[in-house]
N, C-alpha and C. Protein backbone atom coordinates (compact mmCIF):
# COMPACT_ATOMS: atom_id res chain seq x y z
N UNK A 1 25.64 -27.70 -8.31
CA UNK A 1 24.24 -27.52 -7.95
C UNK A 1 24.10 -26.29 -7.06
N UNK A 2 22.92 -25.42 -7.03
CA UNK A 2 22.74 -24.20 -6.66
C UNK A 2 22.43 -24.86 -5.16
N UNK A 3 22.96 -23.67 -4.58
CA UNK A 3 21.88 -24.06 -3.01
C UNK A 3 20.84 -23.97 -2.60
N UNK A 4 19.86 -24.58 -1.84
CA UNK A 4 19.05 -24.44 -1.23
C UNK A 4 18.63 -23.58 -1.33
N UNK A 5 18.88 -22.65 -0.97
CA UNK A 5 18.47 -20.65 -0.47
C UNK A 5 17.72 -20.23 -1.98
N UNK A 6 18.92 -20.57 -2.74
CA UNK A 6 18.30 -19.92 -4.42
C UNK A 6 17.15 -20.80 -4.82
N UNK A 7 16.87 -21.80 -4.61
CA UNK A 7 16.40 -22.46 -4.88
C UNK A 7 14.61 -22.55 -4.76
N UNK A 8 14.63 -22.12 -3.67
CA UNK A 8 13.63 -22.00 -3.06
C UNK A 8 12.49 -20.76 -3.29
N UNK A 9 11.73 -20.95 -3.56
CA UNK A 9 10.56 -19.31 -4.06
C UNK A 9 10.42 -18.95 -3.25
N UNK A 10 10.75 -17.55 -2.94
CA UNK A 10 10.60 -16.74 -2.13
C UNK A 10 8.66 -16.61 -1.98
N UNK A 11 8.11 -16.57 -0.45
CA UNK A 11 7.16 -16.60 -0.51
C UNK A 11 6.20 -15.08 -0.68
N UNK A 12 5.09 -15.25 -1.03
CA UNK A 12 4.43 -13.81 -1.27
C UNK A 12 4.68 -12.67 -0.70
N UNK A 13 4.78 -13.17 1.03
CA UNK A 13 5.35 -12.22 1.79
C UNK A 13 6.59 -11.65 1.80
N UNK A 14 7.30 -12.52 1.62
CA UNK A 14 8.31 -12.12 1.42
C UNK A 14 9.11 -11.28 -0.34
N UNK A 15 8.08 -11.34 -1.04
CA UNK A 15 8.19 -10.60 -2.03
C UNK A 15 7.94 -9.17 -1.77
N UNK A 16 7.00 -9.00 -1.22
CA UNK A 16 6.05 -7.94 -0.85
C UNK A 16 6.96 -7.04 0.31
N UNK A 17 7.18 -7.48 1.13
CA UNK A 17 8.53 -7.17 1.90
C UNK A 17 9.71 -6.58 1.30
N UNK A 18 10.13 -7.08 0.60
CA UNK A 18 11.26 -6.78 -0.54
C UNK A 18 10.96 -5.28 -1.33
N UNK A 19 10.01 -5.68 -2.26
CA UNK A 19 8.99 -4.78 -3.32
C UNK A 19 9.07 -3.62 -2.19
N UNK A 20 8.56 -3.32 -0.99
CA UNK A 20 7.95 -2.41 -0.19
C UNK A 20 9.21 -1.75 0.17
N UNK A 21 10.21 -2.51 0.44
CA UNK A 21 11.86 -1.52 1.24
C UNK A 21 12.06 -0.76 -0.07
N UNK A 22 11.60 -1.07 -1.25
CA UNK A 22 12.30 -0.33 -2.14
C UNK A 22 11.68 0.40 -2.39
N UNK A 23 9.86 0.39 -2.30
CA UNK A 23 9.34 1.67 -2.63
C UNK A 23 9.78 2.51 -1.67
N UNK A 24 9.65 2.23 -0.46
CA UNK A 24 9.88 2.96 0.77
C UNK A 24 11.41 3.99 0.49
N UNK A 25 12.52 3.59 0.21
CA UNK A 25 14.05 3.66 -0.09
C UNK A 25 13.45 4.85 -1.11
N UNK A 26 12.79 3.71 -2.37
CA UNK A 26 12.45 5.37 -3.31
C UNK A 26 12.08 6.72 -2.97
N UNK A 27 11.08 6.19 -2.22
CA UNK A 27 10.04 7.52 -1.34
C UNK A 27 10.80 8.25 -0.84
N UNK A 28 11.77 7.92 0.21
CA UNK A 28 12.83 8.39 1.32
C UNK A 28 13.62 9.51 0.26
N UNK A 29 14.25 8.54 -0.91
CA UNK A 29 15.53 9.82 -1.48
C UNK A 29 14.95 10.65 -2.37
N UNK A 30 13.53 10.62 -2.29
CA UNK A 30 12.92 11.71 -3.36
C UNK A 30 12.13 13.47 -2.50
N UNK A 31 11.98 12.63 -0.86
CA UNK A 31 12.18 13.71 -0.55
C UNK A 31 13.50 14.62 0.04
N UNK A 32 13.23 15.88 0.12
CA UNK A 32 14.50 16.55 0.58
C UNK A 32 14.23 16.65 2.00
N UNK A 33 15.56 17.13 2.42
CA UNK A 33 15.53 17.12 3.95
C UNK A 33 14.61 18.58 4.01
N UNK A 34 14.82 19.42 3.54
CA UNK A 34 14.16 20.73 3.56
C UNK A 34 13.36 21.01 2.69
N UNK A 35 11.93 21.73 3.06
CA UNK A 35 10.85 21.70 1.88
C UNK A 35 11.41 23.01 1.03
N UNK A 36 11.47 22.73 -0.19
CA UNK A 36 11.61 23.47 -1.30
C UNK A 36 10.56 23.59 -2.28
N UNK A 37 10.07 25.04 -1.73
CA UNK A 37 8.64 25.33 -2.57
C UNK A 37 8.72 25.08 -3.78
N UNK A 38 9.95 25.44 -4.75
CA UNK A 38 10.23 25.48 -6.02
C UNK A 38 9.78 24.23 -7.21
N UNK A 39 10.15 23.34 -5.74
CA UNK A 39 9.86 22.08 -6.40
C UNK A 39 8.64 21.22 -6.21
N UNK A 40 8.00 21.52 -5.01
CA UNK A 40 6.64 21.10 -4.69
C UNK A 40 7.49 19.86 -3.64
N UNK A 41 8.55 20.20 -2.90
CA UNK A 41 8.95 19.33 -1.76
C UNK A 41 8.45 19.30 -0.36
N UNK A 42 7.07 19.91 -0.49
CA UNK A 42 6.69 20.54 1.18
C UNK A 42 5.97 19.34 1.43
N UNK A 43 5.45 19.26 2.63
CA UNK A 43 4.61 18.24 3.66
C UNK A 43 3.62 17.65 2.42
N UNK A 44 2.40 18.97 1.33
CA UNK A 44 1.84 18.41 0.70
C UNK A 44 2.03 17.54 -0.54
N UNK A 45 3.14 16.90 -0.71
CA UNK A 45 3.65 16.11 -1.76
C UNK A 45 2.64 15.25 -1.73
N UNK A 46 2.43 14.86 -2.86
CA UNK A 46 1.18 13.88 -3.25
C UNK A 46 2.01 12.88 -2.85
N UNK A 47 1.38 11.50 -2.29
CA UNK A 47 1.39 10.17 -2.34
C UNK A 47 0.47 9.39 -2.82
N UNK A 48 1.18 8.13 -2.73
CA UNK A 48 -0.03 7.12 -3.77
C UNK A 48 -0.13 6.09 -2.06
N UNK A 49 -1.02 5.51 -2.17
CA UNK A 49 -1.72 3.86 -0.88
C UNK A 49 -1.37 2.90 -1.79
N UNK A 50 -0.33 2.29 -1.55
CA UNK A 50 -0.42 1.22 -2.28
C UNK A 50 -1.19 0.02 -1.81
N UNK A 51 -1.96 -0.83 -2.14
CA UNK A 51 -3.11 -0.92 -1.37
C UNK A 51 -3.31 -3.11 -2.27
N UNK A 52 -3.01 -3.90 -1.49
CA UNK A 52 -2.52 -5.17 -1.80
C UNK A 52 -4.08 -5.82 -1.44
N UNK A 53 -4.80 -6.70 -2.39
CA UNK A 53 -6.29 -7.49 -2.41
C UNK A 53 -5.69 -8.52 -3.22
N UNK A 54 -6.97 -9.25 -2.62
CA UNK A 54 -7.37 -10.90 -3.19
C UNK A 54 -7.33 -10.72 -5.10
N UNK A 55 -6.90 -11.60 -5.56
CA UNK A 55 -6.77 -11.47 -6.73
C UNK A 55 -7.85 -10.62 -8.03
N UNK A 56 -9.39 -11.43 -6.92
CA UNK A 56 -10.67 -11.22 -7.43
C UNK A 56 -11.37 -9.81 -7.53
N UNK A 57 -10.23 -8.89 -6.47
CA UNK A 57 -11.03 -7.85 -6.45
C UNK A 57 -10.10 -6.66 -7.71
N UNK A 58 -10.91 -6.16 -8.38
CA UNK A 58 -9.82 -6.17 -10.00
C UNK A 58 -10.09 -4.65 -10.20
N UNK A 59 -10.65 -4.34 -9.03
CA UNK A 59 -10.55 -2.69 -9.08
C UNK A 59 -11.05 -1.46 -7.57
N UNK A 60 -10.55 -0.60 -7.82
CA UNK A 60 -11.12 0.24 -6.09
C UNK A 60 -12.43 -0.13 -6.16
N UNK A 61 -13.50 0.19 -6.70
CA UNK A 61 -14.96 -0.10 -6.86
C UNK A 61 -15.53 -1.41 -6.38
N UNK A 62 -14.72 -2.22 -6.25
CA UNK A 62 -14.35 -3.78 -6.20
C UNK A 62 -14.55 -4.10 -4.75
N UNK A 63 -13.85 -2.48 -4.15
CA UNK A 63 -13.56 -3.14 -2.85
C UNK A 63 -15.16 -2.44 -1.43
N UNK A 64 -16.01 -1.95 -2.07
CA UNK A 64 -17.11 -1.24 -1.76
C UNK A 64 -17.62 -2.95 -1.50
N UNK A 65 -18.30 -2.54 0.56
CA UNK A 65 -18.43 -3.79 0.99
C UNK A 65 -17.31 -4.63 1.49
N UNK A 66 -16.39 -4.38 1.55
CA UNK A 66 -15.07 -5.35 2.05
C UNK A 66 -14.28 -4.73 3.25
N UNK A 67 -14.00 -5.12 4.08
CA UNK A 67 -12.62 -4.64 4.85
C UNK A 67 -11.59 -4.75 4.87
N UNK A 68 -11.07 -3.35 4.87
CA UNK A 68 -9.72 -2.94 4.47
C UNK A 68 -8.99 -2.54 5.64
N UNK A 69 -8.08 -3.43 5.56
CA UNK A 69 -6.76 -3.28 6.95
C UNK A 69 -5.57 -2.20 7.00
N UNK A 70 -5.57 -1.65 7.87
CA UNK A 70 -4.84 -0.71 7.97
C UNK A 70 -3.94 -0.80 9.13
N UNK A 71 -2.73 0.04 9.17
CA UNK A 71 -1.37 -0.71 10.38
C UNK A 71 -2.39 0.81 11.65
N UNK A 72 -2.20 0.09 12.54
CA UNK A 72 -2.20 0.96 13.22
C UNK A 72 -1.61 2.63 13.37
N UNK A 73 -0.67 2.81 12.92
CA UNK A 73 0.01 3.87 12.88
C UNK A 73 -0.52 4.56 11.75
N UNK A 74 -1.59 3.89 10.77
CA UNK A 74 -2.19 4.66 9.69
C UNK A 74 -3.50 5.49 10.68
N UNK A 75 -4.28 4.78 11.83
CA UNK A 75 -5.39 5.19 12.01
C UNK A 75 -5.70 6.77 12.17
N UNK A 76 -4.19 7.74 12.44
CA UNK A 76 -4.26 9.17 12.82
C UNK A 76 -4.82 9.80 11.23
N UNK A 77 -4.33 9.05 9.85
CA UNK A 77 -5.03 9.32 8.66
C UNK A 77 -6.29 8.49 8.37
N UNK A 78 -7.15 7.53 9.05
CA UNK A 78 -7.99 6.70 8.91
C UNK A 78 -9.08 7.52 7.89
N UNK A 79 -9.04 8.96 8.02
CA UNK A 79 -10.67 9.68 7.15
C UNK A 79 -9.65 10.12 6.01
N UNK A 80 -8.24 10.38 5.98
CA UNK A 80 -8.07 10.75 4.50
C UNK A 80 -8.02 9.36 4.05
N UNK A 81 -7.55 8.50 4.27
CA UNK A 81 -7.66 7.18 3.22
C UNK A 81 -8.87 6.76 2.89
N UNK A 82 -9.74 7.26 3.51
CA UNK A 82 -11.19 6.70 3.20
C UNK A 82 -11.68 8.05 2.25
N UNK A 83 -11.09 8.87 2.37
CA UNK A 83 -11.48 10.09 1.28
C UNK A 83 -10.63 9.56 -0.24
N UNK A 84 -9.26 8.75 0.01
CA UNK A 84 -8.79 8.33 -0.96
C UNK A 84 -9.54 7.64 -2.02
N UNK A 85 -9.81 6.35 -1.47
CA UNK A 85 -10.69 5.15 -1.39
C UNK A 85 -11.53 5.72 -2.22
N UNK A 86 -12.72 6.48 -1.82
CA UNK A 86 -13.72 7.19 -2.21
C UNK A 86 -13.48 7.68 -3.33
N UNK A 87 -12.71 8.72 -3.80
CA UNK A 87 -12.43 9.27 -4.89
C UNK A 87 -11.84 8.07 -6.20
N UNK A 88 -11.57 7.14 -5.87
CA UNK A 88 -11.03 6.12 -6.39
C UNK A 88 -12.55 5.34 -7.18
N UNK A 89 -13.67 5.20 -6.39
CA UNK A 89 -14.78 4.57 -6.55
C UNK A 89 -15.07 3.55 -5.61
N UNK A 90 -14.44 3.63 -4.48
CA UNK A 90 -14.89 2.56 -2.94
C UNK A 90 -14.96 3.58 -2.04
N UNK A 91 -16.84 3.59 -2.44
CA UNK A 91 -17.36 4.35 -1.32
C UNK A 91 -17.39 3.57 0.13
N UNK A 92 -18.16 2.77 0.24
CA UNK A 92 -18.75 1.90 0.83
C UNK A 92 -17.74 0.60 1.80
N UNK A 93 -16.62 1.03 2.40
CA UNK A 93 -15.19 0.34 2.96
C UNK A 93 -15.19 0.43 4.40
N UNK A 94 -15.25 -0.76 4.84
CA UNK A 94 -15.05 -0.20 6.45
C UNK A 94 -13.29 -0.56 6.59
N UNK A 95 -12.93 0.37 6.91
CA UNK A 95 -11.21 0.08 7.21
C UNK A 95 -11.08 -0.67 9.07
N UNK A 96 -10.31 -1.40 8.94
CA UNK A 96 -10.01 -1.86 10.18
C UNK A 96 -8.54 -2.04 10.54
N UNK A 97 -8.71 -1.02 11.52
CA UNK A 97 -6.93 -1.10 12.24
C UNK A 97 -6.86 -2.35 13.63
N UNK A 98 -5.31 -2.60 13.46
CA UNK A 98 -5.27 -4.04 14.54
C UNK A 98 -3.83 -3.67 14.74
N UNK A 99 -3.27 -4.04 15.42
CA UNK A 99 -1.65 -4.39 16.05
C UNK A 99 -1.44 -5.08 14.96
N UNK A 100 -1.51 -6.10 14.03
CA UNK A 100 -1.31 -7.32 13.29
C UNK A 100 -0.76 -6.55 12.37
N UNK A 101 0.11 -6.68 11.44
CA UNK A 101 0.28 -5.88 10.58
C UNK A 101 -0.71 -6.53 9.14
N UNK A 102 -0.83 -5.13 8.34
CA UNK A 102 -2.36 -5.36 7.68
C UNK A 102 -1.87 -6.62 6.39
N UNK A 103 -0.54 -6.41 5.86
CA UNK A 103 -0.15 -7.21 5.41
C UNK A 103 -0.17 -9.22 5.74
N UNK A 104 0.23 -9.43 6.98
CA UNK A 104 -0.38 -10.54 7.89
C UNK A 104 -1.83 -11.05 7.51
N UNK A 105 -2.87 -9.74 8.14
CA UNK A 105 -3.81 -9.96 7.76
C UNK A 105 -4.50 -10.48 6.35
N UNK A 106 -4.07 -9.95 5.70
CA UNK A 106 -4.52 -10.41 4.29
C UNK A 106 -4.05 -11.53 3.92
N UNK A 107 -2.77 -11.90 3.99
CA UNK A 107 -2.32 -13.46 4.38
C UNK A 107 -3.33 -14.60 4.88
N UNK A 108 -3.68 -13.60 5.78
CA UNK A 108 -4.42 -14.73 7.02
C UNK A 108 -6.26 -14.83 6.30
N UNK A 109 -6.14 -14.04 5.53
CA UNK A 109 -7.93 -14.27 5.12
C UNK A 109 -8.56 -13.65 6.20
N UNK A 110 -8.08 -12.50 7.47
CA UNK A 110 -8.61 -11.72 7.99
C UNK A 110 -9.74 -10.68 7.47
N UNK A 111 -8.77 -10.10 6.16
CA UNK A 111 -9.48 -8.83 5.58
C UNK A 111 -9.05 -9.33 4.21
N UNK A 112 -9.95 -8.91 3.10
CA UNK A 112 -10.23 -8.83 1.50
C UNK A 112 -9.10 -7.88 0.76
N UNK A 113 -8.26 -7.15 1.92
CA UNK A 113 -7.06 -6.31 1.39
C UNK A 113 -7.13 -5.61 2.40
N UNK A 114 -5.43 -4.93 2.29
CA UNK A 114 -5.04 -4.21 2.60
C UNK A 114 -3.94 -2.95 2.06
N UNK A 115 -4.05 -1.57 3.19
CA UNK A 115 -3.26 -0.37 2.78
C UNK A 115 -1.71 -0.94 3.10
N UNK A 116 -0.70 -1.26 2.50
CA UNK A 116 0.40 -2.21 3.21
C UNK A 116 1.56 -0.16 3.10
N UNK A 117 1.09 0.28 2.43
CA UNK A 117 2.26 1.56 2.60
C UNK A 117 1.72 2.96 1.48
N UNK A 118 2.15 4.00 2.33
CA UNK A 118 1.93 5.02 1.40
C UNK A 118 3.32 5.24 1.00
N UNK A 119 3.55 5.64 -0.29
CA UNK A 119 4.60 6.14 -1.06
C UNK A 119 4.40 6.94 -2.18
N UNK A 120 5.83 7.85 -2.79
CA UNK A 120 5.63 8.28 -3.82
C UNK A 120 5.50 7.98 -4.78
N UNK A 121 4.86 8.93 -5.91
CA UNK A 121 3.96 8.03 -7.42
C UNK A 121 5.24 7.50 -7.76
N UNK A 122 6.33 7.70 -8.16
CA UNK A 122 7.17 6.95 -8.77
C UNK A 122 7.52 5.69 -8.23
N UNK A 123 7.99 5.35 -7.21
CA UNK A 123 7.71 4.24 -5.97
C UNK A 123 6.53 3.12 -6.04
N UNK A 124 5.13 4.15 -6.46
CA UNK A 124 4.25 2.99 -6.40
C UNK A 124 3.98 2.59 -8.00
N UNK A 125 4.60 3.35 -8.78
CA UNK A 125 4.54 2.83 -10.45
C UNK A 125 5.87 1.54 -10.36
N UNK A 126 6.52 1.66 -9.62
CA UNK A 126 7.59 0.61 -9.59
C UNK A 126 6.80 -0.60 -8.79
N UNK A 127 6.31 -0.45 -7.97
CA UNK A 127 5.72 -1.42 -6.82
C UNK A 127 5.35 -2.64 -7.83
N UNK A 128 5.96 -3.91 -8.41
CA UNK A 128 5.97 -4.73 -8.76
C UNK A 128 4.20 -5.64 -8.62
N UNK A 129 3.75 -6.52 -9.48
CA UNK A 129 2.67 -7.11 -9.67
C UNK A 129 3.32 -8.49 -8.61
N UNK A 130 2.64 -8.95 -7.33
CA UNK A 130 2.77 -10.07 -6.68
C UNK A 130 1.65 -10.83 -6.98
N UNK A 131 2.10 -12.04 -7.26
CA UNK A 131 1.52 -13.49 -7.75
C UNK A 131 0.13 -13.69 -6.37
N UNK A 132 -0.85 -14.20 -6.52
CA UNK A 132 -1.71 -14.43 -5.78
C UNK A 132 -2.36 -13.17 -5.01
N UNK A 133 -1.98 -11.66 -5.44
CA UNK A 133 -2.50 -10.02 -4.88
C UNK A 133 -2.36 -9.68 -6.25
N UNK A 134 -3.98 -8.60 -6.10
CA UNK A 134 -4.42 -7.47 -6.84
C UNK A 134 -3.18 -6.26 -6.19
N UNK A 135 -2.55 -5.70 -6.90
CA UNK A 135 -2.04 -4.42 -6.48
C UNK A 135 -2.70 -3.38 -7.02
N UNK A 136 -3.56 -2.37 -6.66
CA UNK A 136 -3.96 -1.27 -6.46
C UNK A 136 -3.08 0.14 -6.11
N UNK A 137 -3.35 0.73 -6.77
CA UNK A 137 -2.34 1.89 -6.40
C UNK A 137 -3.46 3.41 -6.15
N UNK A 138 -3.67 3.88 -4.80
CA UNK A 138 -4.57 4.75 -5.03
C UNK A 138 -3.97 6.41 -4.84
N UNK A 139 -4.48 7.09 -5.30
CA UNK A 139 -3.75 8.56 -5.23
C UNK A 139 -4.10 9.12 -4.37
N UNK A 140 -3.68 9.55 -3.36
CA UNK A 140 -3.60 10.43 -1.53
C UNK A 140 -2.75 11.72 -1.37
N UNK A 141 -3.97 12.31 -0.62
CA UNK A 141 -3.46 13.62 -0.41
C UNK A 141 -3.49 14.19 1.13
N UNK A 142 -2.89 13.65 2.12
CA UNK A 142 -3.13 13.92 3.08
C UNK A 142 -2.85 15.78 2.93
N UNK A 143 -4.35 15.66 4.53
CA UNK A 143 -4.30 17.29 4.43
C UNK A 143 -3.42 17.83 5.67
């Protein structure tokens, strides 16, 4: 008989946790230590928000009217993600930063979703579908 440990479903969070070290890991070895114009490795490398909601909300447009959680350490980009958002079709988003991490929050029925990580497009095309979250993937360009 298997043990306990295997046994047991890993909970949402803890999927999401998982899913996220690896986009993150992806993100990490895709950039170089040194920007190489050649390749488009400089500061402006596109990223994607990968961006985790209630099942119900089934698209960015979706989320116009809702609050969207953000980690604190996002708030120094708080107007490009909302320029993200926007271009996406969620005009209308009040983002809210907290100590809590935004992930928590959405757990908790705090906020209707949250930005849980920016990463690269390849990273967030991998970012796995979690059971009971809309995954959203929005395209960001910090300036």
């Amino acid at each position: 008989m298997e043990s306990t440990d295997s046994q047991r479903e890993k909970s949402p969070q803890e999927l999401v946790m998982a899913a996220l070290a690896v986009a993150v890991q992806m993100t990490n070895s895709g950039t170089p230590e040194a920007p190489d114009e050649t390749k488009g490795g400089d500061a402006s490398s596109p990223l994607v928000a990968l961006l985790l909601s209630r099942p119900d909300v089934k698209s960015a447009s979706a989320l116009n009217g809702l609050n969207v959680a953000i980690d604190k350490s996002q708030a120094a980009i708080e107007e490009d993600i909302l320029v993200a958002l926007a271009a996406a079709g969620a005009t209308e988003v009040q983002l809210s930063v907290s100590d809590i991490s935004p992930l928590d929050r959405l757990i908790n029925g705090d906020v209707q979703a949250a930005v849980v990580k920016l990463v690269s497009p390849d990273a967030a095309e991998a970012f796995p579908d979690v059971k009971g979250f809309k995954v959203l993937r929005i395209a960001f360009a910090a300036r």
